[in-house]
C-alpha atoms as a PDB file:
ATOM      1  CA  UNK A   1      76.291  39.323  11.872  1.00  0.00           C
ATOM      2  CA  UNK A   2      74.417  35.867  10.908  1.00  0.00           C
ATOM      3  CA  UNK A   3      71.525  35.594   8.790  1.00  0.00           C
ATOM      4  CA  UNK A   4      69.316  32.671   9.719  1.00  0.00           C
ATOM      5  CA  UNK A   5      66.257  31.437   8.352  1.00  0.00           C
ATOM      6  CA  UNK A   6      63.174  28.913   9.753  1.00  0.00           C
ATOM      7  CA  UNK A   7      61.632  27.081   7.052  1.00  0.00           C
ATOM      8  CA  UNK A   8      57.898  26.057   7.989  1.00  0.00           C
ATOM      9  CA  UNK A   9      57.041  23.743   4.907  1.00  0.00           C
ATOM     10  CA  UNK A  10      54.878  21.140   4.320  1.00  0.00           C
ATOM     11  CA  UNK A  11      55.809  17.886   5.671  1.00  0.00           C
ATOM     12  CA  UNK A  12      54.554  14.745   4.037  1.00  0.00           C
ATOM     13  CA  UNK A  13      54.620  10.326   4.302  1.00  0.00           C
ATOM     14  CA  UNK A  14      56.392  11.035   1.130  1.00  0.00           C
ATOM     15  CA  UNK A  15      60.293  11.131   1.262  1.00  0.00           C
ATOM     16  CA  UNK A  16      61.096  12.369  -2.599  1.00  0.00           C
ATOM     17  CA  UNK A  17      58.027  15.201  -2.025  1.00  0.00           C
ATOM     18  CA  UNK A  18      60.030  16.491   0.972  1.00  0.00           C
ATOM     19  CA  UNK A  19      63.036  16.324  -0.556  1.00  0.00           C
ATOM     20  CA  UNK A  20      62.324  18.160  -3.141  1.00  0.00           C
ATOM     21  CA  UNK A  21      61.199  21.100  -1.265  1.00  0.00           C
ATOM     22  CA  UNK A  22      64.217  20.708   0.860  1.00  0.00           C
ATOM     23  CA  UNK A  23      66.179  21.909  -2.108  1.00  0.00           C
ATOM     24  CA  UNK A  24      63.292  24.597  -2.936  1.00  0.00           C
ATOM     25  CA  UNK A  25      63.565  26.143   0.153  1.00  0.00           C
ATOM     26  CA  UNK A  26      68.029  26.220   0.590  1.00  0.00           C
ATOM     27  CA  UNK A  27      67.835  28.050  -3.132  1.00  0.00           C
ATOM     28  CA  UNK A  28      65.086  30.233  -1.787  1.00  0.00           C
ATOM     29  CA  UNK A  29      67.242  30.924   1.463  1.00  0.00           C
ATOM     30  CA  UNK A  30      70.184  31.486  -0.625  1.00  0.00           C
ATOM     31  CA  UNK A  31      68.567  33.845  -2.388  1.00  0.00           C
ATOM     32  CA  UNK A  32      67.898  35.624   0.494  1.00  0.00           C
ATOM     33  CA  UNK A  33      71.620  35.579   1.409  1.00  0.00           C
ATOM     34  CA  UNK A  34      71.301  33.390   4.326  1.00  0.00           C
ATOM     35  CA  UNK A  35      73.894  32.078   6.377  1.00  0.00           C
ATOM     36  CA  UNK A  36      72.444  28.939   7.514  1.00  0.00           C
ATOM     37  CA  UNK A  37      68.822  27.643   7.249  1.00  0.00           C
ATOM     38  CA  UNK A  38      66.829  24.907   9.150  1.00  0.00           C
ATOM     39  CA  UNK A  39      63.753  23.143   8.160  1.00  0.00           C
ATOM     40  CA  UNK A  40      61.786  20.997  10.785  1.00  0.00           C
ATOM     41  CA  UNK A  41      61.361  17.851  12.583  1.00  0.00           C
ATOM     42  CA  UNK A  42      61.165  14.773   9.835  1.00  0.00           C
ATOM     43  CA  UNK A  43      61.296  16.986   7.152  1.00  0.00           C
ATOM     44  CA  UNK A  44      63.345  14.445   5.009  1.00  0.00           C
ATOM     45  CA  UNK A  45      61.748  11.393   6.079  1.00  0.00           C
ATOM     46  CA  UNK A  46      58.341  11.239   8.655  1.00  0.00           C
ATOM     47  CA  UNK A  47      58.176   7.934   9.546  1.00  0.00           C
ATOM     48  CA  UNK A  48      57.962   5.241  12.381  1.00  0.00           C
ATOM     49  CA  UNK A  49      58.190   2.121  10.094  1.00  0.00           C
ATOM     50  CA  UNK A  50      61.577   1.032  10.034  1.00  0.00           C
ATOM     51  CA  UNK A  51      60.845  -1.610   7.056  1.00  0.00           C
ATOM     52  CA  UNK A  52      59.635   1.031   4.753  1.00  0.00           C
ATOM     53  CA  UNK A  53      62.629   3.587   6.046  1.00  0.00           C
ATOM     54  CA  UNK A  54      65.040   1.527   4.852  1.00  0.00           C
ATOM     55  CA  UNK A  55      63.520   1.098   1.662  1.00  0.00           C
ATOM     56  CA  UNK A  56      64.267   4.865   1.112  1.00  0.00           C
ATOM     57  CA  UNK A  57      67.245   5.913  -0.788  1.00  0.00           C
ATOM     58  CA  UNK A  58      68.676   8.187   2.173  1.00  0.00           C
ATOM     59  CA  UNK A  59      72.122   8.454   1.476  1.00  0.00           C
ATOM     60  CA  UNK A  60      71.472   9.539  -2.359  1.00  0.00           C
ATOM     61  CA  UNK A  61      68.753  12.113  -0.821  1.00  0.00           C
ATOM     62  CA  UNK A  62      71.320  13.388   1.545  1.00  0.00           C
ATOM     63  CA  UNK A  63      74.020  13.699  -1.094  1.00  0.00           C
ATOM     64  CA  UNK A  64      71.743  15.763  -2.684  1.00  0.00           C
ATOM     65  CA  UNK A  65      71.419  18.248   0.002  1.00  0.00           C
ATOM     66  CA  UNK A  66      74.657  18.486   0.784  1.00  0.00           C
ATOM     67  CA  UNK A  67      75.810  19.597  -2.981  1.00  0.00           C
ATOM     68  CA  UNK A  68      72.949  21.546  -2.602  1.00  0.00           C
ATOM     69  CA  UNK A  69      74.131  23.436   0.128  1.00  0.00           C
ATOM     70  CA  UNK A  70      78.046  23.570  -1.477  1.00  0.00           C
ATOM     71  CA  UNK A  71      76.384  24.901  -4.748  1.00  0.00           C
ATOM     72  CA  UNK A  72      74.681  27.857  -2.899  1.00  0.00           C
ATOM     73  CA  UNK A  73      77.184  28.170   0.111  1.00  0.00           C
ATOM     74  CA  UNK A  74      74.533  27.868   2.623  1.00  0.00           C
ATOM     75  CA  UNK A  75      74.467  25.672   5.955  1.00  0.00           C
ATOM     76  CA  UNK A  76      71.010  23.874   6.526  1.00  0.00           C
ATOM     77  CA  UNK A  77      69.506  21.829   9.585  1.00  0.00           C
ATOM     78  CA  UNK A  78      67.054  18.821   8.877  1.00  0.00           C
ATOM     79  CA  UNK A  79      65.218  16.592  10.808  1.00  0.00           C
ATOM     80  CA  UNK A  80      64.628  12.764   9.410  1.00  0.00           C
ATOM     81  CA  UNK A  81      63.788   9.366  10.541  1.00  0.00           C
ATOM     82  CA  UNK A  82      66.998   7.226  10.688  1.00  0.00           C
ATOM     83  CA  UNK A  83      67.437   3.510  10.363  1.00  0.00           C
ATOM     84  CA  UNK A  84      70.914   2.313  11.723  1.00  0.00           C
ATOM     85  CA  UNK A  85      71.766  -1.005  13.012  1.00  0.00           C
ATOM     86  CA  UNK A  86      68.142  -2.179  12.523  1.00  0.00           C
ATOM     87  CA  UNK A  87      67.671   0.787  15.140  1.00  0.00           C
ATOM     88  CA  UNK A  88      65.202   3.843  14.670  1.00  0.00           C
ATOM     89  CA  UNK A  89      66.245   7.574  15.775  1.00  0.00           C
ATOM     90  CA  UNK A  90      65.190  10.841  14.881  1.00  0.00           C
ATOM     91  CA  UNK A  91      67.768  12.328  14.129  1.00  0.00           C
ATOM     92  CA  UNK A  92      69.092  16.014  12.367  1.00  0.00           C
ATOM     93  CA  UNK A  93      71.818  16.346  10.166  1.00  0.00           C
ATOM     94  CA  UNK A  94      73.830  19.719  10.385  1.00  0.00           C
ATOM     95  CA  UNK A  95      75.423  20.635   6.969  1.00  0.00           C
ATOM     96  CA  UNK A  96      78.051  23.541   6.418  1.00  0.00           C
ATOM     97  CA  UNK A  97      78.293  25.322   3.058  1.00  0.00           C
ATOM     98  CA  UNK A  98      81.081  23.450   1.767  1.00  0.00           C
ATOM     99  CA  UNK A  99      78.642  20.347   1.642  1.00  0.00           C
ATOM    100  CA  UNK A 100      80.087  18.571   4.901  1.00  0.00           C
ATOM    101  CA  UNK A 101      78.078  16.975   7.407  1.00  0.00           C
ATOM    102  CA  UNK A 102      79.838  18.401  10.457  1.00  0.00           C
ATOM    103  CA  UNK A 103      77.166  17.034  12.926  1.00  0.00           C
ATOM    104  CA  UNK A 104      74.442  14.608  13.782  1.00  0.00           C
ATOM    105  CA  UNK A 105      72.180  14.595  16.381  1.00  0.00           C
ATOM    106  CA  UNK A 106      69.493  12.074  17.685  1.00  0.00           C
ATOM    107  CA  UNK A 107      66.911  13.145  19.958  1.00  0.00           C
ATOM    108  CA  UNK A 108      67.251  12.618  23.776  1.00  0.00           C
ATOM    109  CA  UNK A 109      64.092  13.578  24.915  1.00  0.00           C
ATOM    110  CA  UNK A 110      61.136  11.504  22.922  1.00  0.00           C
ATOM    111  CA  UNK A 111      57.639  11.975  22.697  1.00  0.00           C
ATOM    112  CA  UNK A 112      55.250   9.061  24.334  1.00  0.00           C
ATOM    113  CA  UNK A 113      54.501   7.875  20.647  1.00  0.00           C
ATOM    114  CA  UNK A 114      57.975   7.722  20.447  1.00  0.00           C
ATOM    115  CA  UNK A 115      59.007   5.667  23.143  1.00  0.00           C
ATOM    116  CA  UNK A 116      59.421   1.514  22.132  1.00  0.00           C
ATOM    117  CA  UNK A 117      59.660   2.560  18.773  1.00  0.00           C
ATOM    118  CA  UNK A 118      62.589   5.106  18.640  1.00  0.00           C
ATOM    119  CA  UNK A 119      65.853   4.738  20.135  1.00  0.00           C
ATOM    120  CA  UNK A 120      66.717   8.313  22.333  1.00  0.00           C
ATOM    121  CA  UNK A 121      70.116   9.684  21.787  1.00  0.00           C
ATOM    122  CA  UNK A 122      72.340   9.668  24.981  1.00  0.00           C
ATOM    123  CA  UNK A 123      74.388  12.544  24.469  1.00  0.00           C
ATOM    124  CA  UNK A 124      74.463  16.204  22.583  1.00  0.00           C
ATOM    125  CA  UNK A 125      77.330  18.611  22.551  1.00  0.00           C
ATOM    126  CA  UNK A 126      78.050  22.230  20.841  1.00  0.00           C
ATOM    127  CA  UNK A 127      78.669  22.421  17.645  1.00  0.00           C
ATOM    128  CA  UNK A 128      81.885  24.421  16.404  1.00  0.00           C
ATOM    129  CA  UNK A 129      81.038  26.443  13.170  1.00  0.00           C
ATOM    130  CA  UNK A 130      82.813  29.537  11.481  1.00  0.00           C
ATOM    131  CA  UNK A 131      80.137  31.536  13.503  1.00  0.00           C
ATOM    132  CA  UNK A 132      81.051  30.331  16.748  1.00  0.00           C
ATOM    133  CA  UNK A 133      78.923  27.715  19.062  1.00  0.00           C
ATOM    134  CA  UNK A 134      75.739  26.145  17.947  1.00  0.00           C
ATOM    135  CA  UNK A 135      73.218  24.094  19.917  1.00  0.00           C
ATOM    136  CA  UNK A 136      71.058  21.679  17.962  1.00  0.00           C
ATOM    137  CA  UNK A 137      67.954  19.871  20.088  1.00  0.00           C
ATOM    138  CA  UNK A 138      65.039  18.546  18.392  1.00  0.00           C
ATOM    139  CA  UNK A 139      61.222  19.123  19.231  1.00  0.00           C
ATOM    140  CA  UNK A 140      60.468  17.796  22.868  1.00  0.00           C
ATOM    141  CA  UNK A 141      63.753  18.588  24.119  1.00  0.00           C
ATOM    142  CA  UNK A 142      62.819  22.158  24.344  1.00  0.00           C
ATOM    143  CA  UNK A 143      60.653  20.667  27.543  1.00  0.00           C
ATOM    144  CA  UNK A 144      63.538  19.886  29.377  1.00  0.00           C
ATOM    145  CA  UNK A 145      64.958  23.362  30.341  1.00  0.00           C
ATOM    146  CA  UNK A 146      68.550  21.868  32.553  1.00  0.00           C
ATOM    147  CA  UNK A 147      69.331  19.808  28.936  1.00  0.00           C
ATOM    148  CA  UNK A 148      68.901  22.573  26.838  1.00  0.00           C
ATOM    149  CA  UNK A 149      70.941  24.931  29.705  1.00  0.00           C
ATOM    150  CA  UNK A 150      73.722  22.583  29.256  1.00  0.00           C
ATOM    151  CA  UNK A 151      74.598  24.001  25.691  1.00  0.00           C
ATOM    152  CA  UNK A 152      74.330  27.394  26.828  1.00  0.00           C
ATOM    153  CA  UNK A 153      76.740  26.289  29.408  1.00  0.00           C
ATOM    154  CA  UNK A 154      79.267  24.981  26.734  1.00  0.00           C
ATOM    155  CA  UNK A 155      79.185  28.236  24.870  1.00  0.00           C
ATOM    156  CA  UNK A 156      75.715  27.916  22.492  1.00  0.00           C
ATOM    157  CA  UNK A 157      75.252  31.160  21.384  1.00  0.00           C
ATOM    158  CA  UNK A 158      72.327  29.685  19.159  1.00  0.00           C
ATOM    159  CA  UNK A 159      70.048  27.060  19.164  1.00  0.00           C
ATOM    160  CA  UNK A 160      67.773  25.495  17.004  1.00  0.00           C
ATOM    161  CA  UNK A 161      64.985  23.121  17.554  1.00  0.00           C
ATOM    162  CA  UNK A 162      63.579  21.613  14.450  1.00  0.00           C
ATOM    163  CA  UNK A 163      60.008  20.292  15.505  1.00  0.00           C
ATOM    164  CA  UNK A 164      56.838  18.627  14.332  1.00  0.00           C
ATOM    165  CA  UNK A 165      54.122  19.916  16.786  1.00  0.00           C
ATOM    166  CA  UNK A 166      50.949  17.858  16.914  1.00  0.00           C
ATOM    167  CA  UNK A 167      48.059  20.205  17.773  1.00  0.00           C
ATOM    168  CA  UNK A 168      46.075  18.378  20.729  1.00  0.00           C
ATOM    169  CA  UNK A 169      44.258  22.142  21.250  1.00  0.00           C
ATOM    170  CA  UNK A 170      45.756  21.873  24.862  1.00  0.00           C
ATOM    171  CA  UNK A 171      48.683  23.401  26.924  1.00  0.00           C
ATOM    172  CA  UNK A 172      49.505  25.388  23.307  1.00  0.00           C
ATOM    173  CA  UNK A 173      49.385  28.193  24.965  1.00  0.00           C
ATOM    174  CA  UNK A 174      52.605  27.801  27.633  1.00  0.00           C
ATOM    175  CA  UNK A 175      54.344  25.694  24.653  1.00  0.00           C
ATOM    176  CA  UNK A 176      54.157  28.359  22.790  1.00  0.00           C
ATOM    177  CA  UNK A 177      56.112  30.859  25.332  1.00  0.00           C
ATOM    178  CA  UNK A 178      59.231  27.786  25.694  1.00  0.00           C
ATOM    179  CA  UNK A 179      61.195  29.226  22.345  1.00  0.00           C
ATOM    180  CA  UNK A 180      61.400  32.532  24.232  1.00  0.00           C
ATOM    181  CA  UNK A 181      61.817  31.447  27.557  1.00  0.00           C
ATOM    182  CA  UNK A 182      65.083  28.979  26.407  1.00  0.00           C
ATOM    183  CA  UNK A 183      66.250  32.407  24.381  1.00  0.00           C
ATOM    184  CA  UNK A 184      66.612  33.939  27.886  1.00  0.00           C
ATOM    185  CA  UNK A 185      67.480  31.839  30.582  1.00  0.00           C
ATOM    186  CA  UNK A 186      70.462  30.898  27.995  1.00  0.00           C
ATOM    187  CA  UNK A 187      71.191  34.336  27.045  1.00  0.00           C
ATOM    188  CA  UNK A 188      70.995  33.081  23.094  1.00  0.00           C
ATOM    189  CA  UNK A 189      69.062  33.638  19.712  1.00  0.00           C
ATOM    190  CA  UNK A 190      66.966  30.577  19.404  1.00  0.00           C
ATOM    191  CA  UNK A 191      65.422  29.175  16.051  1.00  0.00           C
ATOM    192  CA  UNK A 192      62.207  27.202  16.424  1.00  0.00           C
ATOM    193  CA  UNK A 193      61.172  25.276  13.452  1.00  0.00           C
ATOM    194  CA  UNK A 194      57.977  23.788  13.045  1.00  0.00           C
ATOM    195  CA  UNK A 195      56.425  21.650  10.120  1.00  0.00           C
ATOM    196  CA  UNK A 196      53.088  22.610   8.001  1.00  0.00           C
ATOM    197  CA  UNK A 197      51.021  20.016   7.941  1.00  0.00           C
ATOM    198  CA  UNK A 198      46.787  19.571   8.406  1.00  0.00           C
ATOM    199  CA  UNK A 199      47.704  18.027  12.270  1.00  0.00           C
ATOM    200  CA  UNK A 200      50.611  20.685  13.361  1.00  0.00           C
ATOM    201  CA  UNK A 201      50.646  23.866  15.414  1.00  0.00           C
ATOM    202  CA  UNK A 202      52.083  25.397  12.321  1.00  0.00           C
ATOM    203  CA  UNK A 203      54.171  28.469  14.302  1.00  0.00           C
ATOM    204  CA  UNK A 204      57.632  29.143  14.232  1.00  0.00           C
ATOM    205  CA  UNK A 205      60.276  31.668  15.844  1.00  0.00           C
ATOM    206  CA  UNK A 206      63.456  33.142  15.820  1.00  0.00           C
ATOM    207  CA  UNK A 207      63.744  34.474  19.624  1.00  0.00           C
ATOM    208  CA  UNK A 208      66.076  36.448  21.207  1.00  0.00           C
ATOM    209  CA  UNK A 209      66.538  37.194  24.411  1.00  0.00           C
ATOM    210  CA  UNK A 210      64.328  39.830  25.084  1.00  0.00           C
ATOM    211  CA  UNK A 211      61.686  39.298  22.256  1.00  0.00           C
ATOM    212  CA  UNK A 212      60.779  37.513  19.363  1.00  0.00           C
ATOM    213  CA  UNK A 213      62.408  38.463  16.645  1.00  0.00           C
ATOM    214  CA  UNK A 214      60.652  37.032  13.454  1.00  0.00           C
ATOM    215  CA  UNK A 215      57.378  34.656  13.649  1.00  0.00           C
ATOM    216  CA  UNK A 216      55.121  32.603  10.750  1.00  0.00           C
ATOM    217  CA  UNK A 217      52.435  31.278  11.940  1.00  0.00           C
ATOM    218  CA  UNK A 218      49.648  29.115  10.224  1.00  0.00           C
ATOM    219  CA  UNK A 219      51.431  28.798   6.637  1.00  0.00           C
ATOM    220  CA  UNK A 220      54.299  27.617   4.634  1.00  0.00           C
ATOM    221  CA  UNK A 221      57.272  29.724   4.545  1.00  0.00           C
ATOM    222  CA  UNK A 222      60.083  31.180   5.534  1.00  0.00           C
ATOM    223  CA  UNK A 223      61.492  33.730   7.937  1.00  0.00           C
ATOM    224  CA  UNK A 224      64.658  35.199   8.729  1.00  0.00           C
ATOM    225  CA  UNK A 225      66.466  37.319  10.894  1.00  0.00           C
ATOM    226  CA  UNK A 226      70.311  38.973  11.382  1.00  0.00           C
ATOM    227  CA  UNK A 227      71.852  37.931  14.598  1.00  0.00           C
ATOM    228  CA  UNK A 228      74.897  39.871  16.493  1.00  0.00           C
ATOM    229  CA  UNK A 229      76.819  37.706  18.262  1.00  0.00           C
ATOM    230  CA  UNK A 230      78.233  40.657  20.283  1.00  0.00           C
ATOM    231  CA  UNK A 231      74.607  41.282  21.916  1.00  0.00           C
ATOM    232  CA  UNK A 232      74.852  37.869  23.185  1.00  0.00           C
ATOM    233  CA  UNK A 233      77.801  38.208  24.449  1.00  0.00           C
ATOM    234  CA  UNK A 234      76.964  41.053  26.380  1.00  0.00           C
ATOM    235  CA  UNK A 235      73.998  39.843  27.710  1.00  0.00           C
ATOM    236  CA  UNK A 236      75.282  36.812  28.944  1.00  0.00           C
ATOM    237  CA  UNK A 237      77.826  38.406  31.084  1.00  0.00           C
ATOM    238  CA  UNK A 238      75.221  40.790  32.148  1.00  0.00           C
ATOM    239  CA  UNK A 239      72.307  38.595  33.768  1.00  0.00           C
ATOM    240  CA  UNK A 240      75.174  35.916  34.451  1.00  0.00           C
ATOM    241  CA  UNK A 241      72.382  33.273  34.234  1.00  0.00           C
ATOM    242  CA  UNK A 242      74.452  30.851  32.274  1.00  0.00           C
ATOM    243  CA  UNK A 243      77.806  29.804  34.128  1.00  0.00           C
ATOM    244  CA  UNK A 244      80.159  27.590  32.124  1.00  0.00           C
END
């Protein structure tokens, strides 16, 4: 069994405010005995302003987090703005509980107030952990269901989509049904991940196939749920919907 956790916090303009509830919320997972946490889209740094980005002490903040998540022997997912090369990304950093980075990912798939601004990533892969295969998209990706299908292909027996869902009060309603829809068509548990903020959607899951599991919706916290790898397994040899 895994124990994972979603953690819906607030997400601000303010890089040291979000930090520190980063750290709140992997000693509150810890607590909880989680195996490996993820908070949402930008939660480090929300941003589109590469001048002020790089103004921002990221490496220190990251250090931070990653001692964090050595001290309490938890693995964490976070979502930040990224300024490399003079380049911008959004971008999630995968940390294992011995405090190493052991992936990062930029988003493929951008939203339109992301495109000329951000640079998209051009590749994503599965992520070997002690718990088997993990897939890691971000946000919009989840829209594109043949790029997500190609980590269930590779052996993703979860995925999780840190996001930061503006609320236009439109189409919520079949976005809201894509964290359970990936869950099955990939025969996988899938962690969705959404910020709390005055201008998100403010709902997150952990799916399964067949159901969701656990659910928060309109507040800050967190939510959790066990996950048996051998019930995937099963499953995906059963519908046979994802062939590697």
């Amino acid at each position: 069994m895994v124990k994972i956790a979603a953690a819906q916090i607030k997400v601000t303009k303010n890089a040291n405010d979000n930090f520190n509830k980063i750290i709140s919320y992997i000693k509150k997972a810890a607590s909880k005995k989680v195996d490996i946490v993820c908070f949402p889209e930008a939660s480090l740094i929300h941003s589109k302003n590469k001048s002020y980005i790089k103004k921002i002490p990221i490496n220190n903040y990251i250090n931070k987090i990653k001692d964090s998540c050595k001290k309490n022997k938890i693995h964490c997912i976070f979502g930040t703005a990224l300024s490399e090369r003079n380049k911008l990304y959004n971008a999630a950093f995968f940390i294992d509980d011995k405090g190493r980075i052991i992936y990062k990912y930029y988003k493929k798939n951008l939203w339109k107030s992301e495109r000329g601004k951000a640079i998209n990533g051009k590749k994503n892969k599965v992520i070997d952990t002690k718990f088997g295969k993990i897939g890691l998209i971000i946000c919009w990706d989840i829209a594109y269901p043949e790029y997500v299908k190609e980590l269930g292909k590779k052996g993703a027996w979860i995925i999780f989509c840190p996001s930061y869902v503006i609320n236009y009060k439109r189409e919520l309603e079949s976005y809201e049904q894509l964290p359970l829809a990936r869950s099955f068509e990939n025969s996988c548990y899938f962690a969705y991940c959404d910020a709390y903020t005055k201008d998100t959607v403010k709902y997150s899951y952990i799916c399964g196939p067949s159901r969701i599991i656990s659910k928060i919706r309109g507040k800050e916290g967190l939510i959790t749920a066990d996950l048996d790898k051998r019930k995937i397994m099963f499953l995906k040899r059963y519908y046979g919907l994802v062939q590697a």
